[in-house]
N, C-alpha and C. Protein backbone atom coordinates (compact mmCIF):
# COMPACT_ATOMS: atom_id res chain seq x y z
N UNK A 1 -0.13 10.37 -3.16
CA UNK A 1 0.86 11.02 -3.98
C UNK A 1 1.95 10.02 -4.40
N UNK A 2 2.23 9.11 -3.59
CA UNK A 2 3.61 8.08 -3.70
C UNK A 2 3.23 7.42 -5.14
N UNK A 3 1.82 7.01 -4.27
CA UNK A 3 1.28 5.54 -5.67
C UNK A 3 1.09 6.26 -7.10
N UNK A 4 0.63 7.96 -7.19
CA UNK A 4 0.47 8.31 -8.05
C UNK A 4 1.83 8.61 -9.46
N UNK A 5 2.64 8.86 -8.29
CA UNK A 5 4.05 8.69 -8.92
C UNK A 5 4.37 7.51 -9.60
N UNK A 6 3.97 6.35 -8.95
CA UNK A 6 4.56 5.29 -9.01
C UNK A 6 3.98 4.67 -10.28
N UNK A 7 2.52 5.16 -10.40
CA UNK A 7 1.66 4.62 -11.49
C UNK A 7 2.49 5.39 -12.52
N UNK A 8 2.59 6.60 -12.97
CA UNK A 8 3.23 7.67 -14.30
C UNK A 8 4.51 7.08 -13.96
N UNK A 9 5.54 6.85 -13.13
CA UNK A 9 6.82 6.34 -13.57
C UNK A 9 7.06 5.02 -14.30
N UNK A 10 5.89 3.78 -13.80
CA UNK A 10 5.52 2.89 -14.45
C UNK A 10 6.32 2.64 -15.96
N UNK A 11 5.48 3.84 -16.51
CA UNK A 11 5.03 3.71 -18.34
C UNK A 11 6.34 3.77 -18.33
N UNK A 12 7.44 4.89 -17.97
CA UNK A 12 8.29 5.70 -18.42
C UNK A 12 9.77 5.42 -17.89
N UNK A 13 9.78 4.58 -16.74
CA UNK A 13 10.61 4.08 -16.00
C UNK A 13 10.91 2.59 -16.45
N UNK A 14 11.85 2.22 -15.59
CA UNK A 14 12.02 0.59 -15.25
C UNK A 14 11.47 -0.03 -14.29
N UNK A 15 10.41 0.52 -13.51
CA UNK A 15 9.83 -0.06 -12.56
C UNK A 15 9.10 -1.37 -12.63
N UNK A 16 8.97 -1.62 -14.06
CA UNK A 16 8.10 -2.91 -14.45
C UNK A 16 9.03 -4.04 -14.30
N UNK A 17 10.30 -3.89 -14.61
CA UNK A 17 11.25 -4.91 -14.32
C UNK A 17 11.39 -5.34 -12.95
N UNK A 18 11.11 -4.66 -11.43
CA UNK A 18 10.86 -4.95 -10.27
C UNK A 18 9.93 -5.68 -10.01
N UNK A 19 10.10 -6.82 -9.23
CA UNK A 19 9.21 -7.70 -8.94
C UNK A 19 8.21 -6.85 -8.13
N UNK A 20 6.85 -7.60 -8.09
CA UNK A 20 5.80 -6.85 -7.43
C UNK A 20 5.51 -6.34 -5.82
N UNK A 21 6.40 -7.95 -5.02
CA UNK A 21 6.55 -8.02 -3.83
C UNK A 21 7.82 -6.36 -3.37
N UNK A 22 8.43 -6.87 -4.29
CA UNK A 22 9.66 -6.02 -3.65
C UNK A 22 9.07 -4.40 -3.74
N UNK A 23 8.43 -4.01 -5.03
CA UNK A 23 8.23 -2.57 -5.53
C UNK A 23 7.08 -2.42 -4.47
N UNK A 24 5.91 -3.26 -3.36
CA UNK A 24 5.09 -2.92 -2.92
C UNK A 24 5.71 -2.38 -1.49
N UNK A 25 6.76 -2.94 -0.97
CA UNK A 25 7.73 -2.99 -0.19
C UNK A 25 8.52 -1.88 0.12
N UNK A 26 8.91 -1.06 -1.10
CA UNK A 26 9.44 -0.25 -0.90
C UNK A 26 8.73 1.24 -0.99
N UNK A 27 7.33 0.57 -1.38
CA UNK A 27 6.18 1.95 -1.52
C UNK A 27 5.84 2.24 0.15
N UNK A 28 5.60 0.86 0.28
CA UNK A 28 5.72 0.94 1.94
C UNK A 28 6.00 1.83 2.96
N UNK A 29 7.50 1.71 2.54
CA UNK A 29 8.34 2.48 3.30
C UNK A 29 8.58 4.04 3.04
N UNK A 30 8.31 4.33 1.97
CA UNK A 30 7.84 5.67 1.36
C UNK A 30 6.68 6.08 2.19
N UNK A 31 5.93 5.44 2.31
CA UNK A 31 4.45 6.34 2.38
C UNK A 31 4.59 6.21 4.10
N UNK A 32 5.44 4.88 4.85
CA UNK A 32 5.37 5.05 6.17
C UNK A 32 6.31 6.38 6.35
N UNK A 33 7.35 7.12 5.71
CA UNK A 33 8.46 8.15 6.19
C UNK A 33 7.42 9.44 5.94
N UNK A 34 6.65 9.04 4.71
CA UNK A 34 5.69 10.56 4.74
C UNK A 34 4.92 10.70 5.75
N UNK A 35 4.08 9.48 6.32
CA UNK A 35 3.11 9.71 7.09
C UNK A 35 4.03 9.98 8.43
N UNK A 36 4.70 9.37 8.73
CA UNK A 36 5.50 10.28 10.25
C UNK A 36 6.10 11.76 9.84
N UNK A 37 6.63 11.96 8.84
CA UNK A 37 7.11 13.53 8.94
C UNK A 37 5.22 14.40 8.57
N UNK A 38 4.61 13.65 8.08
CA UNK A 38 3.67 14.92 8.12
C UNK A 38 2.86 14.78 9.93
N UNK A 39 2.84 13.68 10.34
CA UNK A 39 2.34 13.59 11.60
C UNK A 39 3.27 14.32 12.31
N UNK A 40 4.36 14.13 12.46
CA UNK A 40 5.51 15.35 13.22
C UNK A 40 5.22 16.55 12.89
N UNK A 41 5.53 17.20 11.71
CA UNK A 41 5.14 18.39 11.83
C UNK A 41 3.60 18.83 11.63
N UNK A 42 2.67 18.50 12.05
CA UNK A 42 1.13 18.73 12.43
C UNK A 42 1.17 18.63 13.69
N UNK A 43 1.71 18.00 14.47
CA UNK A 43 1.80 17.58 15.94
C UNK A 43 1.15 16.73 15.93
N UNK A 44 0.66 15.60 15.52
CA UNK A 44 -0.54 14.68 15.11
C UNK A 44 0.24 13.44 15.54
N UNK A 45 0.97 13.29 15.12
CA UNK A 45 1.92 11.73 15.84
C UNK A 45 1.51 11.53 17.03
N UNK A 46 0.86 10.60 17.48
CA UNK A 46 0.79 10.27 18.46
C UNK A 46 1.38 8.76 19.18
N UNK A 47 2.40 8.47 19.58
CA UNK A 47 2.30 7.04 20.08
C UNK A 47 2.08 6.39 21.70
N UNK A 48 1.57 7.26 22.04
CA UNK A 48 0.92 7.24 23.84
C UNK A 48 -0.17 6.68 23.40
N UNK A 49 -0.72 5.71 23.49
CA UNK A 49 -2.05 5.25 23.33
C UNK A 49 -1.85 3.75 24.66
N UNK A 50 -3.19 3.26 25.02
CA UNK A 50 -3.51 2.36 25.45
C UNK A 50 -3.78 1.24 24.92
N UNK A 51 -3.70 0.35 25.55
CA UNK A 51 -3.62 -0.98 24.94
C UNK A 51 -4.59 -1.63 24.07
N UNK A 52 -5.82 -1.17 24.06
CA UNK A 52 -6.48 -1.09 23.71
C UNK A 52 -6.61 -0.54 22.15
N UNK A 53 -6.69 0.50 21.89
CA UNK A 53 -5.87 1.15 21.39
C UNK A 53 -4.47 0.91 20.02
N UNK A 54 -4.28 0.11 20.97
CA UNK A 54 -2.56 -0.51 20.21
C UNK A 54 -3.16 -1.54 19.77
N UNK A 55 -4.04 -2.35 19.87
CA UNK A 55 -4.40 -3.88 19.88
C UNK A 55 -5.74 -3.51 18.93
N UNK A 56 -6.70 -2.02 18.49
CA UNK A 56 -7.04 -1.82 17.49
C UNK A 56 -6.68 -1.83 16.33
N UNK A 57 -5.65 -0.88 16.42
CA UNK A 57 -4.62 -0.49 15.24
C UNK A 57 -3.99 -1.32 14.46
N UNK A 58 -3.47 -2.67 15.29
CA UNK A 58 -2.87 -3.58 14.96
C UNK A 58 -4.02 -4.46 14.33
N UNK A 59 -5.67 -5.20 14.47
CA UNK A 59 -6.10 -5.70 14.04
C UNK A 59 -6.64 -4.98 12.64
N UNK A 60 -7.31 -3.63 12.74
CA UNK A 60 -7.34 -3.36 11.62
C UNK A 60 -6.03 -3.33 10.70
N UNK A 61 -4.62 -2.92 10.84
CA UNK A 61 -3.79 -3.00 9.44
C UNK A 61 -3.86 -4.45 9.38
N UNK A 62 -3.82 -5.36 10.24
CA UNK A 62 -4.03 -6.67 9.15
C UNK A 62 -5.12 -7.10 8.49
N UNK A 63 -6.61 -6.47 9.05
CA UNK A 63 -7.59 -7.07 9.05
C UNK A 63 -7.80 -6.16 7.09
N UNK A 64 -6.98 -4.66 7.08
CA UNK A 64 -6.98 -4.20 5.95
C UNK A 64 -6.41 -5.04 4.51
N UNK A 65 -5.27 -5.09 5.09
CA UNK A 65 -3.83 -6.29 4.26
C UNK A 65 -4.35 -7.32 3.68
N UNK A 66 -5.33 -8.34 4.52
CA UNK A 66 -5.77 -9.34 3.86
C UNK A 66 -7.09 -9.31 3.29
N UNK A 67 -7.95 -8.70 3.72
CA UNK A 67 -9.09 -8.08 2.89
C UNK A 67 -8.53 -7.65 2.01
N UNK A 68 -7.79 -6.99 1.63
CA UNK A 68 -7.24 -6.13 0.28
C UNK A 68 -6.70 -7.52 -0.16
N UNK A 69 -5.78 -8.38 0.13
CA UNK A 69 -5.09 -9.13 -0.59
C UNK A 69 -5.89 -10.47 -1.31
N UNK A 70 -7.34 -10.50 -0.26
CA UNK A 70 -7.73 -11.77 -0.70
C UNK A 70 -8.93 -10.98 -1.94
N UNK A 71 -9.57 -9.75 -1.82
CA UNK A 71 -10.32 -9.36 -2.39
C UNK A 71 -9.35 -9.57 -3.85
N UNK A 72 -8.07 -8.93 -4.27
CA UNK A 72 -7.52 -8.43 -4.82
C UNK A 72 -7.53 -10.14 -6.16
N UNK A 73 -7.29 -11.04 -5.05
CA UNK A 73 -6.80 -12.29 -5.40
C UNK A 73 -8.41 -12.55 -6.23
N UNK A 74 -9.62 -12.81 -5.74
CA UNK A 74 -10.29 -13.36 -6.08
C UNK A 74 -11.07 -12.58 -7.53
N UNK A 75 -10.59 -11.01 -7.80
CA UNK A 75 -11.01 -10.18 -8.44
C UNK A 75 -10.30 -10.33 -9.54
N UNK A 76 -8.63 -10.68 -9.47
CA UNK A 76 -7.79 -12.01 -10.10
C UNK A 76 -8.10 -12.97 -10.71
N UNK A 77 -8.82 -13.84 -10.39
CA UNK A 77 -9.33 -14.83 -10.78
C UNK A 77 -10.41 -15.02 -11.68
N UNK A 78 -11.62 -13.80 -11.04
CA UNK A 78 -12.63 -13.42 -11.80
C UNK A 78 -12.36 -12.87 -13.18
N UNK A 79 -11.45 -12.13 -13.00
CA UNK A 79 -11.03 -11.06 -14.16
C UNK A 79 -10.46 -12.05 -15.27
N UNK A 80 -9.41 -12.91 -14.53
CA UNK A 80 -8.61 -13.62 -15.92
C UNK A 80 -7.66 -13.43 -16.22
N UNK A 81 -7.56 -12.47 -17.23
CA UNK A 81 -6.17 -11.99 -17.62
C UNK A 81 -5.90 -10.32 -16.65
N UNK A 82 -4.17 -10.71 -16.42
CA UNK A 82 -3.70 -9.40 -16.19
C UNK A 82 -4.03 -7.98 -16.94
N UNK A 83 -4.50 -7.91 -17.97
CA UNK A 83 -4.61 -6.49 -18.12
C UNK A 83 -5.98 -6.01 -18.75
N UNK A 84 -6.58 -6.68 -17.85
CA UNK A 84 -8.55 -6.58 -18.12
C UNK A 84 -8.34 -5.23 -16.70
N UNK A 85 -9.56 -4.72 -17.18
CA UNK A 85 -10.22 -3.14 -16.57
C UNK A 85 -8.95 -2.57 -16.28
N UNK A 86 -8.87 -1.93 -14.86
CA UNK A 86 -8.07 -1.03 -14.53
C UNK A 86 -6.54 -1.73 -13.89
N UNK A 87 -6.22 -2.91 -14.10
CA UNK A 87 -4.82 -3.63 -12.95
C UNK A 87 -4.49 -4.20 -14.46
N UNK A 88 -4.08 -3.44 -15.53
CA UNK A 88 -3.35 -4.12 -16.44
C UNK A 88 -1.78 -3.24 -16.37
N UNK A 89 -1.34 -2.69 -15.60
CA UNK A 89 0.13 -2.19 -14.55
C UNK A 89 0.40 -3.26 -13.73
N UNK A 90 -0.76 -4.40 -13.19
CA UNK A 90 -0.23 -5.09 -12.06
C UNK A 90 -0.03 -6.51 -12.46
């Protein structure tokens, strides 16, 4: 829902004037405040976990981050120009 916003405010907004780092940054933090208030009220939050556990969680979001970032990069490269197929917003 955040990103979907974020894509339609795009056209219509000033969001294009925000650098990319910063606007990804602050989507961030959006989508981390949704995902704890909807985990709070579901009862779904959980942060009792084992180490194990903790030391999953943690390899997959990076192991996600840079898969996404290097895929993103090389699909970049392939592509050419910024506003070939669908990443001509990015």
């Amino acid at each position: 829902m955040t990103y979907a916003f974020y894509i339609l405010y795009l056209e219509v907004g000033g969001l294009q004037d925000i650098p990319a780092m910063k606007m990804i940054f602050y989507m961030n933090i959006v989508g981390s405040i949704m995902v704890f208030l909807i985990g709070k009220v579901s009862g779904s939050f959980v942060l009792h976990m084992n180490i194990n556990a903790w030391i999953a969680a943690f390899v997959l979001s990076l192991g996600a981050a840079f898969i996404g970032v290097g895929f993103f990069s090389v699909w970049r490269t392939v592509c050419g120009s910024p506003g070939c197929s669908n990443f001509k917003y990015i």
